[in-house]
Structures are given as C-alpha cells and as structure tokens.
N, C-alpha and C. Protein backbone atom coordinates (compact mmCIF):
# COMPACT_ATOMS: atom_id res chain seq x y z
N UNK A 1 66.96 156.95 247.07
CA UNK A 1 66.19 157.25 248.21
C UNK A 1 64.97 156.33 248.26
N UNK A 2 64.59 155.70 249.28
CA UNK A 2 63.88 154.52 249.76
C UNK A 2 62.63 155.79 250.11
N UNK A 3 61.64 155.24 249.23
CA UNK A 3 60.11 155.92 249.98
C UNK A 3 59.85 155.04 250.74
N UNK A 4 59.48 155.01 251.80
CA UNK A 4 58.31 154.75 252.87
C UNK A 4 57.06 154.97 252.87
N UNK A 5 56.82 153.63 252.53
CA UNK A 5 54.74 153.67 252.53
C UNK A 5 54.31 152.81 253.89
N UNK A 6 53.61 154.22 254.17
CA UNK A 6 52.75 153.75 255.17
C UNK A 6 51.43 153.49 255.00
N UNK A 7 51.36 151.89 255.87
CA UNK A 7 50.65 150.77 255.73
C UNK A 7 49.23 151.39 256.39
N UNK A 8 48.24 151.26 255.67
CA UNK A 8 46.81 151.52 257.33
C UNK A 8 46.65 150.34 257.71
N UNK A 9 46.22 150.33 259.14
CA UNK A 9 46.35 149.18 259.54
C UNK A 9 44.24 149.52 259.47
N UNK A 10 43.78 148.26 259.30
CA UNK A 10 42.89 148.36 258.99
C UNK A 10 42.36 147.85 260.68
N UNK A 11 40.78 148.48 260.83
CA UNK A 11 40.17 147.83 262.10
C UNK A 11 39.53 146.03 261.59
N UNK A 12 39.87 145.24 262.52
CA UNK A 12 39.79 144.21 262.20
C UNK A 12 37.66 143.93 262.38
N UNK A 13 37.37 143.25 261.48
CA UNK A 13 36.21 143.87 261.04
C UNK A 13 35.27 142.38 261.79
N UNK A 14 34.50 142.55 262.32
CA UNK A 14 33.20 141.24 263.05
C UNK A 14 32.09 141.57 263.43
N UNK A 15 31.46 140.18 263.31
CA UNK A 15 30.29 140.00 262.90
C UNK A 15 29.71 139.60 264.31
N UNK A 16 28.61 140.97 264.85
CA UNK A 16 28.24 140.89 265.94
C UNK A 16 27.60 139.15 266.20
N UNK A 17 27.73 139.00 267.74
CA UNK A 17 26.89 137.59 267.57
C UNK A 17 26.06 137.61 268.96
N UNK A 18 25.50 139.01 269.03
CA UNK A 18 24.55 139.31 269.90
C UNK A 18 22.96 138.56 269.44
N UNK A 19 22.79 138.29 268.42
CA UNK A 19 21.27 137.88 267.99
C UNK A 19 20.97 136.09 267.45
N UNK A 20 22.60 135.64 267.39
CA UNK A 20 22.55 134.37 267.61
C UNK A 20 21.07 133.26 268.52
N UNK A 21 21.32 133.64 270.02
CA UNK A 21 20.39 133.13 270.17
C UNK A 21 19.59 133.33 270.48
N UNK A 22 19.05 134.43 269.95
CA UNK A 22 17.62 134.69 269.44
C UNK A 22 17.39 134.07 267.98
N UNK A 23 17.94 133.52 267.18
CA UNK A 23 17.79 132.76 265.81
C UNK A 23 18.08 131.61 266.32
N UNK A 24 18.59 131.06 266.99
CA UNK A 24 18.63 129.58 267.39
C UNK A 24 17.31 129.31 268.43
N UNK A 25 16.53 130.16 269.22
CA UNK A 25 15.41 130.17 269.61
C UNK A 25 14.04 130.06 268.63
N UNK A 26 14.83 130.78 268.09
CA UNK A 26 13.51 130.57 266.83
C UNK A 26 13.25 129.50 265.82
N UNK A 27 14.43 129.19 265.52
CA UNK A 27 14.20 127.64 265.04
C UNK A 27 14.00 126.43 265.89
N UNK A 28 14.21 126.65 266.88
CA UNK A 28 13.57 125.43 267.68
C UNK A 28 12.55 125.50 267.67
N UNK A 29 11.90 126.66 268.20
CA UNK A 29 10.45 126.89 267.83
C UNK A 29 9.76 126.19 266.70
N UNK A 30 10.35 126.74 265.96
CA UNK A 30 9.99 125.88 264.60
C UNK A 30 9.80 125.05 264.14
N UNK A 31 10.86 123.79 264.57
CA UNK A 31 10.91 122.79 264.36
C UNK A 31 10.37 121.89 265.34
N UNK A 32 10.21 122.37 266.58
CA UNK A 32 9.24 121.70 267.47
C UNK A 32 7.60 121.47 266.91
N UNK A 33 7.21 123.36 266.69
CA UNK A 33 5.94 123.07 266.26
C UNK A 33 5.61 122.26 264.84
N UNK A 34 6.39 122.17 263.95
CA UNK A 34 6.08 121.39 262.76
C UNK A 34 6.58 119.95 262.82
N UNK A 35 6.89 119.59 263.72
CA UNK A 35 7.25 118.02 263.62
C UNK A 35 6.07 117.36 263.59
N UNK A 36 6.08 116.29 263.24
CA UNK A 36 4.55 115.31 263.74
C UNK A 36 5.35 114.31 264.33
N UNK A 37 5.02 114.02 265.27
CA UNK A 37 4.86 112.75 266.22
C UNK A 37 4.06 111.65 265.76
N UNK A 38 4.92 110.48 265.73
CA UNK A 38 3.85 109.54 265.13
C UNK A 38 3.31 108.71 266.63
N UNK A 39 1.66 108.21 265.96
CA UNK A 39 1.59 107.49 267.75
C UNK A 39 1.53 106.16 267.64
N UNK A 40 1.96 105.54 268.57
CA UNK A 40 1.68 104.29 268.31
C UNK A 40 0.86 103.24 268.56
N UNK A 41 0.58 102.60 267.67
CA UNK A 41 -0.80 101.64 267.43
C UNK A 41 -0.59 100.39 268.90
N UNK A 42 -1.71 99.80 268.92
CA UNK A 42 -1.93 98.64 269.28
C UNK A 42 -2.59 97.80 268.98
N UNK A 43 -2.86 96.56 269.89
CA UNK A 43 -3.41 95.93 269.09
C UNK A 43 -5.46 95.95 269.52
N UNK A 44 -6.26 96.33 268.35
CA UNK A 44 -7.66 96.72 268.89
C UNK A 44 -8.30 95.89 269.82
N UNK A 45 -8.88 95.99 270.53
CA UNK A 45 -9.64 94.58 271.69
C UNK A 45 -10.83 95.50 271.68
N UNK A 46 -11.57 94.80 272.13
CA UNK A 46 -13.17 95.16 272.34
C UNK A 46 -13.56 94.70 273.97
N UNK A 47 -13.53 95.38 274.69
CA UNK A 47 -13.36 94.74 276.45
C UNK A 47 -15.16 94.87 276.22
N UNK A 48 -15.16 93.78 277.21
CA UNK A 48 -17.00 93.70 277.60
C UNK A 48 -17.29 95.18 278.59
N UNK A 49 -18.30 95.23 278.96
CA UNK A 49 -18.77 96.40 280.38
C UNK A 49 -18.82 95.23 281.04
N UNK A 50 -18.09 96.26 282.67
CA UNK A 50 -18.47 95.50 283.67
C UNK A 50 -19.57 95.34 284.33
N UNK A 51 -19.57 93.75 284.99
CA UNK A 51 -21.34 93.41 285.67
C UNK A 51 -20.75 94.46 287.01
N UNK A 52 -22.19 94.98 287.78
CA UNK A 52 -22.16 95.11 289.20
C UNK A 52 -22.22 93.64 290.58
N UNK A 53 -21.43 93.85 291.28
CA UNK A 53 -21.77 92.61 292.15
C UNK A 53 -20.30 92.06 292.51
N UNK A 54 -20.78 91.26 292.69
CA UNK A 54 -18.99 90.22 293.42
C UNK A 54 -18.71 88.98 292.14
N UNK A 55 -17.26 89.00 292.46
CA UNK A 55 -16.45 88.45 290.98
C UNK A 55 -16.64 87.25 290.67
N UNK A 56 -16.69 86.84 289.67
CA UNK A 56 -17.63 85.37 289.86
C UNK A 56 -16.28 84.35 290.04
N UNK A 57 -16.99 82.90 290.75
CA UNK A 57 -16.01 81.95 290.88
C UNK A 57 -15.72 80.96 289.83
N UNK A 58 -14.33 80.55 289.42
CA UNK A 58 -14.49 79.77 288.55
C UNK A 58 -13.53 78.70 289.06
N UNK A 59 -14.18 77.81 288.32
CA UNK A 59 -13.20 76.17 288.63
C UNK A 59 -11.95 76.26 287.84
N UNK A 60 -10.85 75.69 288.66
CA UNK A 60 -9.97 75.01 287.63
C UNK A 60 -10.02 74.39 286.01
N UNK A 61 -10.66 73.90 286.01
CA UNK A 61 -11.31 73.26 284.70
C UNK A 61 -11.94 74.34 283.99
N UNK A 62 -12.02 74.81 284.13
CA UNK A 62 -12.36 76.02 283.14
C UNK A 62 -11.60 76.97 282.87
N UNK A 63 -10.51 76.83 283.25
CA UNK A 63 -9.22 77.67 282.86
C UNK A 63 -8.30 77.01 282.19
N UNK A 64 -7.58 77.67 281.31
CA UNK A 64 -6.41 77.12 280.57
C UNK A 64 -5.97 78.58 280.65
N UNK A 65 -4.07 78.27 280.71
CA UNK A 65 -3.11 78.83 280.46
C UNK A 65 -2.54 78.64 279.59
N UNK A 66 -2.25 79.58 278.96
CA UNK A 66 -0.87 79.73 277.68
C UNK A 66 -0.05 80.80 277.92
N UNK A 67 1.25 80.60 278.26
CA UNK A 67 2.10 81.29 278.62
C UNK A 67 3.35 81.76 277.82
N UNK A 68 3.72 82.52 276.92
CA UNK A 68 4.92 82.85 276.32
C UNK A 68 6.13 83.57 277.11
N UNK A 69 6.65 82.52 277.17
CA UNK A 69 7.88 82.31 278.40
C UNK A 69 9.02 83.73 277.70
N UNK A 70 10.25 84.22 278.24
CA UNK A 70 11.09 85.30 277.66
C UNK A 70 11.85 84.50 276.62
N UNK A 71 12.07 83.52 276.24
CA UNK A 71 12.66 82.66 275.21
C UNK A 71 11.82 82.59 274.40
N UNK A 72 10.05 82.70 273.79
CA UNK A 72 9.69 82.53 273.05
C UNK A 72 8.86 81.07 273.08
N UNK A 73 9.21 80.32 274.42
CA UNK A 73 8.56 78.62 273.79
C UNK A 73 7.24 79.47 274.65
N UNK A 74 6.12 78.47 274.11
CA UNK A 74 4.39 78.48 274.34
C UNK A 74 4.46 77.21 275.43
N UNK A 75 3.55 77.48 276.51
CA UNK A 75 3.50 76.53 277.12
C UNK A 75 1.53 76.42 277.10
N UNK A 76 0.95 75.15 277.36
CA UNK A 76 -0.51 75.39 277.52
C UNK A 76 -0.46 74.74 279.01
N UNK A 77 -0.90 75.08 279.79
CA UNK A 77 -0.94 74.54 281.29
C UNK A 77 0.41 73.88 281.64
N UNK A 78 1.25 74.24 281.45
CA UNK A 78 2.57 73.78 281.94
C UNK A 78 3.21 72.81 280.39
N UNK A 79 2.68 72.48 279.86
CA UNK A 79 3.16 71.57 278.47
C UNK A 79 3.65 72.21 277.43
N UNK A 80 4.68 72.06 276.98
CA UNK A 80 5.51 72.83 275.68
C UNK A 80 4.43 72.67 274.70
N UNK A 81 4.21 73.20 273.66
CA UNK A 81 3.60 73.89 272.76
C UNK A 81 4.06 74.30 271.52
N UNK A 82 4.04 73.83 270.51
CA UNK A 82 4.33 74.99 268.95
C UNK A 82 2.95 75.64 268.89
N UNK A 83 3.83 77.19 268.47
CA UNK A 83 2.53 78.12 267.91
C UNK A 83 1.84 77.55 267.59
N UNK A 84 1.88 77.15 265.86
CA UNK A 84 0.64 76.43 265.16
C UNK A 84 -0.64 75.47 265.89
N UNK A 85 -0.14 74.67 266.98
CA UNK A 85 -0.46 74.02 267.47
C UNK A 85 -1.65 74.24 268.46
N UNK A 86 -1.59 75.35 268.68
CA UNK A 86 -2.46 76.09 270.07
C UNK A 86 -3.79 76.29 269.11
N UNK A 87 -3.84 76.27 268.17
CA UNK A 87 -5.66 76.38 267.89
C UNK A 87 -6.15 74.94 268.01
N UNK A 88 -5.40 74.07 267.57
CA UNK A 88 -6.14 72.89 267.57
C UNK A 88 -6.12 71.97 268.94
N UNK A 89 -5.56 72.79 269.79
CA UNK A 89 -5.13 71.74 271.08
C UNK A 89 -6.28 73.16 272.02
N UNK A 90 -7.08 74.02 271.64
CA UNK A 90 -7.95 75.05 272.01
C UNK A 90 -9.56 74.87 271.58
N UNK A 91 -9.67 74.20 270.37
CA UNK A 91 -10.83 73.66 269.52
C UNK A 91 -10.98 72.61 269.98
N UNK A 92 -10.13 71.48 271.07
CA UNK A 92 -10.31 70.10 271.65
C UNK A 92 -11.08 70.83 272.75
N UNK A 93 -10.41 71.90 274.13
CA UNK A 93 -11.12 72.09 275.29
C UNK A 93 -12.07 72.91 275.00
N UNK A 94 -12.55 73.68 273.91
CA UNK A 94 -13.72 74.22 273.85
C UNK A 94 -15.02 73.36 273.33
N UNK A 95 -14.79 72.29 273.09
CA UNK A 95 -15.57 71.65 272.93
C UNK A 95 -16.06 70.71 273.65
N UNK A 96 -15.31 70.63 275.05
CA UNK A 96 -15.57 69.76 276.74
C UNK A 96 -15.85 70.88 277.32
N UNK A 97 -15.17 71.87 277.37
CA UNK A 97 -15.66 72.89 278.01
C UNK A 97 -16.08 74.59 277.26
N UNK A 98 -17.25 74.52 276.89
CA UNK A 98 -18.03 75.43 276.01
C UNK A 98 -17.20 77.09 276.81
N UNK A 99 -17.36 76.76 277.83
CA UNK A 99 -17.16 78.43 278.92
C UNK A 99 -15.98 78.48 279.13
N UNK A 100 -14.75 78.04 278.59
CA UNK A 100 -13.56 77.97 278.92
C UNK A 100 -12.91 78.88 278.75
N UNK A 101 -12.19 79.54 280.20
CA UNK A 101 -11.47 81.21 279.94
C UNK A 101 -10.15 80.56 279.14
N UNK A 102 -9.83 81.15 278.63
CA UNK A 102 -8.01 80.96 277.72
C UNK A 102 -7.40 82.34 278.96
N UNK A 103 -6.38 82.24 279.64
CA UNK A 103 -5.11 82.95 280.03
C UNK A 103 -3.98 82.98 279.36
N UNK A 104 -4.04 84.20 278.57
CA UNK A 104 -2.63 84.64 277.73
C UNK A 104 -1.74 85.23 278.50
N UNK A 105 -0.47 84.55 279.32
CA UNK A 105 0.32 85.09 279.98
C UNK A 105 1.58 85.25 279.31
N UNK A 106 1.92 86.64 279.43
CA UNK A 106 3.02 86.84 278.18
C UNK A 106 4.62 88.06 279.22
N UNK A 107 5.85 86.85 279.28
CA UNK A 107 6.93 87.75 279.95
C UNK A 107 6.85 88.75 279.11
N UNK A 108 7.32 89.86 279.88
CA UNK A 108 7.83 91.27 279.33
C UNK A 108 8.96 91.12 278.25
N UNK A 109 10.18 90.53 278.88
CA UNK A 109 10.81 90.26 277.40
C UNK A 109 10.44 89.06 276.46
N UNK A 110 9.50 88.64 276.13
CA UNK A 110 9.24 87.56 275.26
C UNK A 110 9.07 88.51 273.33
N UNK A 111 9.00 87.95 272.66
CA UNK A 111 8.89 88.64 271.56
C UNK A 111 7.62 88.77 271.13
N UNK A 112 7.34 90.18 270.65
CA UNK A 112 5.78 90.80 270.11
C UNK A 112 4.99 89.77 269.47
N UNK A 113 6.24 89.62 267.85
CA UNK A 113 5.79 88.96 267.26
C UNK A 113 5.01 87.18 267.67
N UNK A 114 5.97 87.09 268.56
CA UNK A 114 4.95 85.24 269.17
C UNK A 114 3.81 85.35 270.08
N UNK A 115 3.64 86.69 270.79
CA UNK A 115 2.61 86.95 271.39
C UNK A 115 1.50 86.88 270.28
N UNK A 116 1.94 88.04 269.32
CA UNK A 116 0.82 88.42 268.56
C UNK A 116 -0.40 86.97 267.69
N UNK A 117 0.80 86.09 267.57
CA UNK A 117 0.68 84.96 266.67
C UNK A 117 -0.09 83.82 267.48
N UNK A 118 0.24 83.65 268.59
CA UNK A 118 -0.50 83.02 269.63
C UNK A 118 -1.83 84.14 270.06
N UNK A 119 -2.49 85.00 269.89
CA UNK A 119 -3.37 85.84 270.04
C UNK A 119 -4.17 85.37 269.02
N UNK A 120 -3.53 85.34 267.84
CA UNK A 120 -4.10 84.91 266.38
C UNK A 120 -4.68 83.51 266.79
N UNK A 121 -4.12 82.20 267.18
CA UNK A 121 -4.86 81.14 267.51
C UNK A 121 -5.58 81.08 268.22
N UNK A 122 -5.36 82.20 268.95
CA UNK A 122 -7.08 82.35 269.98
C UNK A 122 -8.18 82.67 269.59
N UNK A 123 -7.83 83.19 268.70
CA UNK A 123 -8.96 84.34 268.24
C UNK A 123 -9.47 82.90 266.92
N UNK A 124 -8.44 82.53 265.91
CA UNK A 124 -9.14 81.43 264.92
C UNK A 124 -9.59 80.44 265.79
N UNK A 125 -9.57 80.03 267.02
CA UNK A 125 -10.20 78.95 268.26
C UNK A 125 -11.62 79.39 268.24
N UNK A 126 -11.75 80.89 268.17
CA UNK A 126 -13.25 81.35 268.40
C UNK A 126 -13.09 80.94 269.83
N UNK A 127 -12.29 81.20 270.97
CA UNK A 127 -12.51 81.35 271.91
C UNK A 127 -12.93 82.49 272.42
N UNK A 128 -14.50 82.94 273.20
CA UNK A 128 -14.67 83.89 273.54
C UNK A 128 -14.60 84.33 274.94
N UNK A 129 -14.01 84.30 275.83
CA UNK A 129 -13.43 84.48 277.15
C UNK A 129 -11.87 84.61 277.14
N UNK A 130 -11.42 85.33 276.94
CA UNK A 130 -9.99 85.93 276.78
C UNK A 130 -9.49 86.62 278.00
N UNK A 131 -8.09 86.47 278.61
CA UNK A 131 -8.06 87.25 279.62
C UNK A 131 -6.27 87.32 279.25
N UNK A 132 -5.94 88.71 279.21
CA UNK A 132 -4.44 89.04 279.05
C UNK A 132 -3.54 89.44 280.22
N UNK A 133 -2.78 88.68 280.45
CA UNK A 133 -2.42 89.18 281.72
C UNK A 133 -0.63 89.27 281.20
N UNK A 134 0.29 89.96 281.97
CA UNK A 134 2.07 90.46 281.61
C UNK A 134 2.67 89.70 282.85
N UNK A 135 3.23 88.68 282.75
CA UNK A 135 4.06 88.10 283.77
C UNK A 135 4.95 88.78 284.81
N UNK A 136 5.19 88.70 286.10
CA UNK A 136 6.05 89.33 286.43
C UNK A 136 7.36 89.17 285.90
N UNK A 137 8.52 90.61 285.79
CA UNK A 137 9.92 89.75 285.19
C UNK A 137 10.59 88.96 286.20
C-alpha cells in the first residue's frame, strides 16, 4: 500500500518594494550634498579701473597684434612667428614705441597651452598695455 504525502504548498514568500524609492531618494540626497565640485581656475590678471570720459584715440603705430590662429601658428601683425620669438621681436617695438598696446587675439579653437605661452612673452616683454581679445570662429 502506497502512502500518500501530502505536499504544503508553501505561500511564495517577497520582499515588499514599496520603500525602494524612498532609499534611492535618500541617497541621492546624499551624494549630491557630499560631493565637492571642483572650480575652475584661471588665469589671474589685474585689470586697471576705468577713467571717466571718452575712449582715448590711438594710432596705428602703437598697436601690435599677435594672433594665435586655430592651428596654433603666432602671427605678429600679419607675419608668422615662433613662440619663443615674440619677446624679442616685442623688446624691439617697445623700445620705438614706449606706449605700445600688444593685442592678444586668440581663435576659440586654438590651443590653451600656446595661448598661455605667448601670454608668458608678453608679460617677460614687460609690456604694460595688454589687451585680450577671442576671435570670432
């Protein structure tokens, strides 16, 4: 004679997931408020105060351009240029022309680093009339 066992069928057993996102709310929370954001630097300048009155006029001759084209070449008033080169071809017109503005014109895509480096020969020129201007693209 064959016994028969009966099986319980068991209730299949789960794990509420009503409070889910309320724990996924809360760690965002979390991790929002404890992040740090880093900020980012530039480069320091010291701008003059402005005079009151009307903008003063200046001659041609008292301007020079240096332009860092989106390829990276330096131009000084239209003439190709090596980096290195721009302090000592800057230490010639500051010394014909004492008041001479330098124009740092720099494309948007040109690279940081050749801007920055051509900034650097301005600055070892001891040129003090600086004017930065961003090319249109």
């Amino acid at each position: 004679m064959a016994v028969r066992l009966r099986r319980r069928s068991r209730a299949m057993e789960e794990i509420s997931l009503a409070s889910i996102p309320d724990i996924v709310f809360l760690l965002m929370i979390f991790f929002v408020t404890s992040t740090v954001f880093g900020q980012e630097q530039g480069l320091p300048i010291v701008l003059p105060a402005s005079r009151p009155g009307p903008p003063a006029r200046v001659g041609p001759a008292s301007v020079c351009t240096l332009e860092v084209g989106r390829d990276d070449r330096v131009t000084l008033d239209g003439e190709p240029l090596p980096v290195n080169a721009v302090k000592s071809q800057l230490v010639l017109r500051l010394r014909l022309h004492p008041d001479l503005i330098v124009v740092l014109s720099t494309h948007p895509q040109a690279g940081y680093g050749t801007m920055v480096a051509v900034f650097d020969e301005i600055r070892l020129a001891q040129a003090r009339k600086v004017s930065l201007k961003t090319a249109a693209p």
